[in-house]
N, C-alpha and C. Protein backbone atom coordinates (compact mmCIF):
# COMPACT_ATOMS: atom_id res chain seq x y z
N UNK A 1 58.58 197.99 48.97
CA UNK A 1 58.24 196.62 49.24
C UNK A 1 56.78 196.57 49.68
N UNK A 2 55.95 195.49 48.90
CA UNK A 2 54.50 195.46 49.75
C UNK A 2 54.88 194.79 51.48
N UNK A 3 53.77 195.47 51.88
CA UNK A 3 53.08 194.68 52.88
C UNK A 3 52.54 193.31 53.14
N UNK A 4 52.53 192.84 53.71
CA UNK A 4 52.25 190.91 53.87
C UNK A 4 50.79 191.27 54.05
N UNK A 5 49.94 189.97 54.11
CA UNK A 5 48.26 190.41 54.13
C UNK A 5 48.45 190.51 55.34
N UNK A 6 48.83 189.63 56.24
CA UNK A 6 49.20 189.38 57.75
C UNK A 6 49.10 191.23 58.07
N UNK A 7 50.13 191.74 57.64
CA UNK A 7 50.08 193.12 58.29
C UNK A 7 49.22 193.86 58.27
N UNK A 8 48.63 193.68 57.03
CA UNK A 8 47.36 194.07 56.63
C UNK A 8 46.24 193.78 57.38
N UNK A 9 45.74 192.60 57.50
CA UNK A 9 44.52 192.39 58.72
C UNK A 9 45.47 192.88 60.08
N UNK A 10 46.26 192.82 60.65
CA UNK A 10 46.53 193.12 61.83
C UNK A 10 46.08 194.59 61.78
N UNK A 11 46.19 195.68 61.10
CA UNK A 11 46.15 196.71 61.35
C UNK A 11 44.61 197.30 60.95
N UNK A 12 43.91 195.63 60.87
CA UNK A 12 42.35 196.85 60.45
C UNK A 12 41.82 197.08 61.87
N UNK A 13 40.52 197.61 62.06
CA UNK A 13 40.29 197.92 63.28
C UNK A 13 39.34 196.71 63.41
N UNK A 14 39.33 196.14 64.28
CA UNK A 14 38.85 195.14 64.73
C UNK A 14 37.76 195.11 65.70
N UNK A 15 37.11 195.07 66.51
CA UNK A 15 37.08 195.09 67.76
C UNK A 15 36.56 193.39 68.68
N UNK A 16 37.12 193.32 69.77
CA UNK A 16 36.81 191.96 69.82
C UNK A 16 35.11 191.73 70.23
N UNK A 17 34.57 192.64 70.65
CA UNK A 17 32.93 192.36 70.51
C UNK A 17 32.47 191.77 69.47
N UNK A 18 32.70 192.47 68.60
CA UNK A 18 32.13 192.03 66.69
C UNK A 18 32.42 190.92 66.84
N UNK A 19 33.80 190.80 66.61
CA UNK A 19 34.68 189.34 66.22
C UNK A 19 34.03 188.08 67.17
N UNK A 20 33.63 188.42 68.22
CA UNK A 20 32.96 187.21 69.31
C UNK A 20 31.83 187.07 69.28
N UNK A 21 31.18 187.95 68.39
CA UNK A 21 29.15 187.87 68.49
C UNK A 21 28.91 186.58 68.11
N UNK A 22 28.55 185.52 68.93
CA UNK A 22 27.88 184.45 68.16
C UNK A 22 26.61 184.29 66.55
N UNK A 23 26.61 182.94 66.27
CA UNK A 23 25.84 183.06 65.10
C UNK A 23 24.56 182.63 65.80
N UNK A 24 23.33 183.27 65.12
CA UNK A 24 22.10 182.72 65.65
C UNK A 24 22.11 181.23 65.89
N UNK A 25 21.27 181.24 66.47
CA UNK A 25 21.04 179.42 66.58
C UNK A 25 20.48 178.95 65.59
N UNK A 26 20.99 177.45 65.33
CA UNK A 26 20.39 176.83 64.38
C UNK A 26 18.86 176.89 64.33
N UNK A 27 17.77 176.30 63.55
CA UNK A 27 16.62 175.66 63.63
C UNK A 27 16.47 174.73 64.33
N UNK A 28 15.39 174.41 65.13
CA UNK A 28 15.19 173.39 66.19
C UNK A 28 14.96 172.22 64.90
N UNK A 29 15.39 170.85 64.98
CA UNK A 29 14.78 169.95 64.30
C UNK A 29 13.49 169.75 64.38
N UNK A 30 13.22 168.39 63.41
CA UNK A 30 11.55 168.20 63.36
C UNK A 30 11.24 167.68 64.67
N UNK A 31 9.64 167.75 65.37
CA UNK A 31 9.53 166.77 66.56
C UNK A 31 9.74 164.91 66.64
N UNK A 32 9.59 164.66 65.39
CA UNK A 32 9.71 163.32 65.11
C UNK A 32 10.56 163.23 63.71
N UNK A 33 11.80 162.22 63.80
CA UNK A 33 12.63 161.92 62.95
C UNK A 33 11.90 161.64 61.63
N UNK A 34 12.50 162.12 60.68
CA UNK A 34 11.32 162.16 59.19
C UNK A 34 10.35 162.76 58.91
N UNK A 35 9.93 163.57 59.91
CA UNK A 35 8.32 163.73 59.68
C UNK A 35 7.93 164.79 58.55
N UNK A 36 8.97 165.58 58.27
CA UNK A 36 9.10 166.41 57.31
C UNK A 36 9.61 166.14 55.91
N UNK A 37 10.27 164.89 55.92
CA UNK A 37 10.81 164.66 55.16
C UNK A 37 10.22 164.02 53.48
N UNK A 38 10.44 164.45 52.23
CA UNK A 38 9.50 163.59 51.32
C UNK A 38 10.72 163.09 50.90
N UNK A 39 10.22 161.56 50.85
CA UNK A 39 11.19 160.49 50.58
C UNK A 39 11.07 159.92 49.23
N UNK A 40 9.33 160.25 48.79
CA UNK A 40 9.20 158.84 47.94
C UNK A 40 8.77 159.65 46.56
N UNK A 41 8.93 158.95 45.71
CA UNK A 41 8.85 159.73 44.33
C UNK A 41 7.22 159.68 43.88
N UNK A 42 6.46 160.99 43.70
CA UNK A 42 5.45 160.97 43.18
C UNK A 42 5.21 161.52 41.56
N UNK A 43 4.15 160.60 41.02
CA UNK A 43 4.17 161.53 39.81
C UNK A 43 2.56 160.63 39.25
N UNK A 44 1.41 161.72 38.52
CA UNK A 44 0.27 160.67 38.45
C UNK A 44 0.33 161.57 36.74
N UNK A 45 -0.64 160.95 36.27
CA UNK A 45 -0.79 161.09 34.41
C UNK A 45 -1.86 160.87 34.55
N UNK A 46 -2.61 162.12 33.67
CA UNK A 46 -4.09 162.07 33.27
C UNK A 46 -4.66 162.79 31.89
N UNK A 47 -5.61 162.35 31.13
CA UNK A 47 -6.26 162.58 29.57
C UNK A 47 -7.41 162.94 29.90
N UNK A 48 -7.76 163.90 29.16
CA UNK A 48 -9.43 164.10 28.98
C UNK A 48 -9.45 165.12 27.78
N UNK A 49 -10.73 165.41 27.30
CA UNK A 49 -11.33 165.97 25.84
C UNK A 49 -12.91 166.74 26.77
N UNK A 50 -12.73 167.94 26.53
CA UNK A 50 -14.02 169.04 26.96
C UNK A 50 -14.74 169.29 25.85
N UNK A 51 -15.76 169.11 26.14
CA UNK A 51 -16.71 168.95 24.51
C UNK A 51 -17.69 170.74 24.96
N UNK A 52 -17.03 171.94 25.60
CA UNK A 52 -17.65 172.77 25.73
C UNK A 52 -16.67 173.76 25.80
N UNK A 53 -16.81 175.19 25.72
CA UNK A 53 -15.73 176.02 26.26
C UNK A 53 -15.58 176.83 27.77
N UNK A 54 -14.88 177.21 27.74
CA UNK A 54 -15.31 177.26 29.44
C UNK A 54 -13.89 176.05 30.54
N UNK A 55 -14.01 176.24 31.55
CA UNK A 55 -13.30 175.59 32.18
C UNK A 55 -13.51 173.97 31.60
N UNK A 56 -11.99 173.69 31.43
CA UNK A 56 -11.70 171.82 31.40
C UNK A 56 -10.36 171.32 32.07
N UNK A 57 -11.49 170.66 33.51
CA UNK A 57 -10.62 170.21 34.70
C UNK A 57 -10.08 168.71 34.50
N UNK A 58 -8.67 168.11 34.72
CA UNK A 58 -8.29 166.82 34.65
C UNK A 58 -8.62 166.86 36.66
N UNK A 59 -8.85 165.58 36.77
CA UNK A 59 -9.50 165.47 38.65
C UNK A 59 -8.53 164.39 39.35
N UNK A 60 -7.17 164.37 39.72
CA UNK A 60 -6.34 163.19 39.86
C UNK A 60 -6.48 162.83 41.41
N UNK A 61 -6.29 161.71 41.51
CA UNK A 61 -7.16 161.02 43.16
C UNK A 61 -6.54 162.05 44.28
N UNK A 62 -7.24 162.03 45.30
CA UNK A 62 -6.48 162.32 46.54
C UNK A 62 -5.34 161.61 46.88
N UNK A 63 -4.20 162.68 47.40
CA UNK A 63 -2.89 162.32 47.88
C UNK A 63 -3.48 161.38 48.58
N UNK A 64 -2.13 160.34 48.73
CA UNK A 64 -2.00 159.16 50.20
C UNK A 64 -1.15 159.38 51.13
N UNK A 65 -0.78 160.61 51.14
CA UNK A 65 0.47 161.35 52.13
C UNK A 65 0.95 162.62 51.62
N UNK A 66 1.44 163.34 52.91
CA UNK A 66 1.46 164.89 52.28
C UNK A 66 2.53 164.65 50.78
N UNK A 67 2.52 165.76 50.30
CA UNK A 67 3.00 165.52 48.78
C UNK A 67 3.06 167.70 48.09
N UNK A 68 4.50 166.89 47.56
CA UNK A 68 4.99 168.30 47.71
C UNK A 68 4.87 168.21 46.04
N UNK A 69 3.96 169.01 44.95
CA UNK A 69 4.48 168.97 43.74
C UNK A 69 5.39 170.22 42.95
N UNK A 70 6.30 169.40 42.10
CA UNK A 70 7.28 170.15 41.90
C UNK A 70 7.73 170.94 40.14
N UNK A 71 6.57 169.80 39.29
CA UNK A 71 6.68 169.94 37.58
C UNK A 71 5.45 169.83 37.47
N UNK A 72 4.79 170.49 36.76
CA UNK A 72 3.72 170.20 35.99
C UNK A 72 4.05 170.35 34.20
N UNK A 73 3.69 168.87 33.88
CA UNK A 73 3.73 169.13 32.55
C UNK A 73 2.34 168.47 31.63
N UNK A 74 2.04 169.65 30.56
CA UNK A 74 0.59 169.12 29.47
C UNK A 74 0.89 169.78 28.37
N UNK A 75 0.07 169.00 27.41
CA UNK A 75 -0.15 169.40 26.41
C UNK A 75 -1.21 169.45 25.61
N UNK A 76 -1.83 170.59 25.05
CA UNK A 76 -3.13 170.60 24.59
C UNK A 76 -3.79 171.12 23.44
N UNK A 77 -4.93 170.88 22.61
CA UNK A 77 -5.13 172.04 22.06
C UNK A 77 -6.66 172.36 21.37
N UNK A 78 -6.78 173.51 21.14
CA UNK A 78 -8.21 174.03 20.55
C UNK A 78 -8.89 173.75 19.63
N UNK A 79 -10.05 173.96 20.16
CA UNK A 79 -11.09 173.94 18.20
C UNK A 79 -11.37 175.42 17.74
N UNK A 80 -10.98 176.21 18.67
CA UNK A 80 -10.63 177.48 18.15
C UNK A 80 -10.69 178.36 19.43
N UNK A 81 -10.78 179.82 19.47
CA UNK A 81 -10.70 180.73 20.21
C UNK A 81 -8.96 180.83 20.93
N UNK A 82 -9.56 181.44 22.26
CA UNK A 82 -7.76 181.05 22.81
C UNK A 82 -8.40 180.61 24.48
N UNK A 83 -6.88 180.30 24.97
CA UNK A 83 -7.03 180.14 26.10
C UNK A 83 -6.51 181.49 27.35
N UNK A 84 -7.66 181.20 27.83
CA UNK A 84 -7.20 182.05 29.07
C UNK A 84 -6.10 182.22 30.33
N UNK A 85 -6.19 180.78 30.76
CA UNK A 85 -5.42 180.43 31.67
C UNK A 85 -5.47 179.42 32.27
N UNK A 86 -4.33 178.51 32.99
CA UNK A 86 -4.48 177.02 33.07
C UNK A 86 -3.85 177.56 34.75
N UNK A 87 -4.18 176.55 36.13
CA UNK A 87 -3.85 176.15 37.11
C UNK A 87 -3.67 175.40 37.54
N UNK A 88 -3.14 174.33 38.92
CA UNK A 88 -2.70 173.51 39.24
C UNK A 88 -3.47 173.68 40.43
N UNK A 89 -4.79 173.06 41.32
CA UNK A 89 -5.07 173.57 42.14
C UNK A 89 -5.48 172.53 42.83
N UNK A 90 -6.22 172.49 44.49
CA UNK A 90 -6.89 171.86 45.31
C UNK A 90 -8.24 171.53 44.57
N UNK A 91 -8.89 170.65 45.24
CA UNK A 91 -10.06 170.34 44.58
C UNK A 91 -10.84 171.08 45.51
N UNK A 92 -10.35 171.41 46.56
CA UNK A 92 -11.45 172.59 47.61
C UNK A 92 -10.60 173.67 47.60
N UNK A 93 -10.38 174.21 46.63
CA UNK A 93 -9.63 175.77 45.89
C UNK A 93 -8.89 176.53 47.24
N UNK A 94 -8.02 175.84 48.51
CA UNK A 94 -7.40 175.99 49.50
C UNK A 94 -6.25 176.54 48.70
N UNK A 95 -5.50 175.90 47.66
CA UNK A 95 -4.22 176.08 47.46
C UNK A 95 -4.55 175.84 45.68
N UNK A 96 -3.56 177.33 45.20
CA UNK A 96 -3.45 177.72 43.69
C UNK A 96 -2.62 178.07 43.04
N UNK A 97 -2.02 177.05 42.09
CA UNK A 97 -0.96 177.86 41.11
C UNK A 97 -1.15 177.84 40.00
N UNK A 98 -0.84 179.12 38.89
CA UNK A 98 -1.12 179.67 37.77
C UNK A 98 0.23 179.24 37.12
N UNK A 99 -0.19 178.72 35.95
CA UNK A 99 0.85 177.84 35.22
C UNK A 99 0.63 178.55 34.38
N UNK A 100 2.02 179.04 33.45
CA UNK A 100 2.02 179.23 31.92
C UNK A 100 2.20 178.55 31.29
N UNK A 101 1.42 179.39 30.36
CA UNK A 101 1.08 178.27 29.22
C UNK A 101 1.79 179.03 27.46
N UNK A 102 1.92 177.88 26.76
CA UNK A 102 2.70 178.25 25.26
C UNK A 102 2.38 177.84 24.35
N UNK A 103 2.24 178.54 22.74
CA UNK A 103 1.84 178.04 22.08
C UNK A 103 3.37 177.02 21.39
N UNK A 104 2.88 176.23 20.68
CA UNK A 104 3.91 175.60 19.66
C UNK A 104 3.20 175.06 18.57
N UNK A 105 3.86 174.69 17.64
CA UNK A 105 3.62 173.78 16.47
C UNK A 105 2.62 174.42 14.83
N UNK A 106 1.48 174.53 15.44
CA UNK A 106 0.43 175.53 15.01
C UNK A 106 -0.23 175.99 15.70
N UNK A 107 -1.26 177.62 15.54
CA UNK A 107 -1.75 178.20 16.12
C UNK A 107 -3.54 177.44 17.34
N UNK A 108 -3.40 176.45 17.19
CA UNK A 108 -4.01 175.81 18.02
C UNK A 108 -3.45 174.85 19.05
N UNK A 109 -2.10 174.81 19.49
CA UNK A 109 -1.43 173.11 19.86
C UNK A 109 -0.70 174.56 21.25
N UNK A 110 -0.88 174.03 22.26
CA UNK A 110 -0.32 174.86 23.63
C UNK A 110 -0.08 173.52 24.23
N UNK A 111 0.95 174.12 25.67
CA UNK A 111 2.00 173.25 26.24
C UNK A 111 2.16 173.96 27.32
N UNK A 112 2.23 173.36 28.18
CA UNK A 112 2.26 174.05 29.65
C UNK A 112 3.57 172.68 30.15
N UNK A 113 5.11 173.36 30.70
CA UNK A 113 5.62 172.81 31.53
C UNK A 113 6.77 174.01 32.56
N UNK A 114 5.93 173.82 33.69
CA UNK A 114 6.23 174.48 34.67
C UNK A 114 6.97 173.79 35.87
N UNK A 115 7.61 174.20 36.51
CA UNK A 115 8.05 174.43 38.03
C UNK A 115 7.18 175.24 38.69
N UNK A 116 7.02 174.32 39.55
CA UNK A 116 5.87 174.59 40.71
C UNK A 116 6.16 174.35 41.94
N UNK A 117 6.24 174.51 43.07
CA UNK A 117 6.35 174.60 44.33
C UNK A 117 5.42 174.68 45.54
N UNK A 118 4.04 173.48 45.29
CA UNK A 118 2.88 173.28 45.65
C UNK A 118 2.77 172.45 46.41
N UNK A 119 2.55 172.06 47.77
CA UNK A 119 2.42 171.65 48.78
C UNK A 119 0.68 171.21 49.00
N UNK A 120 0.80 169.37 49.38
CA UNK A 120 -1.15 169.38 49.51
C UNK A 120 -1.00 168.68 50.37
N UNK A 121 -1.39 168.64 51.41
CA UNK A 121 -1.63 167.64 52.68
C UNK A 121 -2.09 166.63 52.42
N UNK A 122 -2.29 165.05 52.94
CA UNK A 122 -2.72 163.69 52.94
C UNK A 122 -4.59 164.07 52.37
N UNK A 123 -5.02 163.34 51.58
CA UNK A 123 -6.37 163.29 51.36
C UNK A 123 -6.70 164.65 50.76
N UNK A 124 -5.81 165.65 50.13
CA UNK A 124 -6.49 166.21 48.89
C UNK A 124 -6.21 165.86 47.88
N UNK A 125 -7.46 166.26 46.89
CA UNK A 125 -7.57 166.13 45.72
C UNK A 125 -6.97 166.82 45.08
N UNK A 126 -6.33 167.34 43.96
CA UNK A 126 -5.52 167.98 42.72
C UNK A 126 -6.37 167.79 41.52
N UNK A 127 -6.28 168.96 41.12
CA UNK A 127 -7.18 169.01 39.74
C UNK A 127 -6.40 169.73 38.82
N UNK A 128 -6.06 169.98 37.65
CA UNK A 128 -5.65 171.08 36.70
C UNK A 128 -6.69 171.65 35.78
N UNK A 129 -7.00 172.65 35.84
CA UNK A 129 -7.54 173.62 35.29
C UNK A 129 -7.75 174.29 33.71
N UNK A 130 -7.83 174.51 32.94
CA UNK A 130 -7.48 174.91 31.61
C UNK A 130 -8.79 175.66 31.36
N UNK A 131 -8.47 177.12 31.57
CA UNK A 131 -9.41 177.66 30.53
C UNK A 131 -9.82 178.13 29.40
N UNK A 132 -10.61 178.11 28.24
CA UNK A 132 -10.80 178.50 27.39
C UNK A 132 -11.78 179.55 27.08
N UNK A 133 -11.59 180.19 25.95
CA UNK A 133 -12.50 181.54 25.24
C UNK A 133 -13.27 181.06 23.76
N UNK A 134 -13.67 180.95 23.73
CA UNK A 134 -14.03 180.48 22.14
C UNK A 134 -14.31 179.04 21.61
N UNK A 135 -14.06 178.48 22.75
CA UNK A 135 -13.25 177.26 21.70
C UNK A 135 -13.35 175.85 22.83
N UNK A 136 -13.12 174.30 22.47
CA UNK A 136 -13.48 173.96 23.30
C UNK A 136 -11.70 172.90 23.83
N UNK A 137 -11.10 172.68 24.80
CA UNK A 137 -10.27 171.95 24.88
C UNK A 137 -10.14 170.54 24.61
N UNK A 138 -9.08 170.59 23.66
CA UNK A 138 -9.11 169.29 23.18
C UNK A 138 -7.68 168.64 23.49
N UNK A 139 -7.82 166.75 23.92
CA UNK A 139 -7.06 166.35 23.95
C UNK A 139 -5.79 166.64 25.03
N UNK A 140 -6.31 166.86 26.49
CA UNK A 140 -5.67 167.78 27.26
C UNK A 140 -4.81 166.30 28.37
N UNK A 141 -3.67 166.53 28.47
CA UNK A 141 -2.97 165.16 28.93
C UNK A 141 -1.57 165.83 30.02
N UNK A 142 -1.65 165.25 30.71
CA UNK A 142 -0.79 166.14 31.69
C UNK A 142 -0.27 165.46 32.94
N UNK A 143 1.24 165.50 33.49
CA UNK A 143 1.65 165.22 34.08
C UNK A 143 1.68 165.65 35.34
N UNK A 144 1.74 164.90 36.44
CA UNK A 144 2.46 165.85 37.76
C UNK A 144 3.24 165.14 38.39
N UNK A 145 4.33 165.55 38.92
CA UNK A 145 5.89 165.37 39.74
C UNK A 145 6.10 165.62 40.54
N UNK A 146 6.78 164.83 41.49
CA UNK A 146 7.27 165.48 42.78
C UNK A 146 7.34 164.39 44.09
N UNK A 147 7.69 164.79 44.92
CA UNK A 147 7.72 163.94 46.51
C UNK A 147 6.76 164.01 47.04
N UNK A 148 6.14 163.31 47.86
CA UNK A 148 5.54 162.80 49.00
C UNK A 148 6.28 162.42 50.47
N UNK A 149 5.54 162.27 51.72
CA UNK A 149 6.37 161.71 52.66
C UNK A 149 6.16 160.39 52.49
């Protein structure tokens, strides 16, 4: 005949120290109700055309409250060469994220849509980045997403 589970835990070794260790303490809340909190839906859209090769920055206004971004999405493409690498950054290069980037369609047409996890305090600027080798960026249009407080 089996054993019941009952008999089973009764007979493991237990000890009541273990069994009574409390759990850490929670996290203290915020000092002020909300203050952490992003409530409100952000998201800004911007176009531009780089008539050189070399860096081509889109420049979207300074936040109006901290602002957490969460998608970046663009789409772009060359008059030739390739691209190097595209970012999501501060306009005073404090805070940086490196977005990948993809080709599609034909060998000139790239697409960048990422998850990002970028944090900018009230009154910075956001810029996206796109670099090129060869060639000059064309037609570069791009989204950004996310909360604010």
């Amino acid at each position: 005949m089996r054993p019941s589970i009952v008999a089973i835990l009764a007979a493991l070794p237990f000890s009541a120290a273990a069994s009574a260790a409390p759990f850490p303490p929670a996290p203290a809340a915020p000092a002020a109700a909300g203050e952490y909190q992003l409530t409100h839906n952000y998201q800004q859209f911007l176009t531009t055309t780089c008539s050189y090769e070399g860096d081509c920055a889109l420049a979207f206004p300074a936040t109006t409250a901290g602002t957490l971004i969460l998608n970046v999405s663009c789409g772009f493409s060359l008059t030739a060469g390739t691209v190097a690498s595209a970012t999501l950054e501060s306009q005073d290069f404090t805070s940086r994220a490196f977005l990948p980037i993809f080709s599609y369609s034909s060998p000139n047409s790239y697409a960048i849509n990422a998850p990002t996890y970028l944090y900018f305090a009230k009154g910075k600027a956001l810029r996206i980045d796109v670099f090129s080798n060869g060639g000059e960026v064309q037609n570069l249009i791009c989204t950004i997403s996310g909360y604010q407080r």
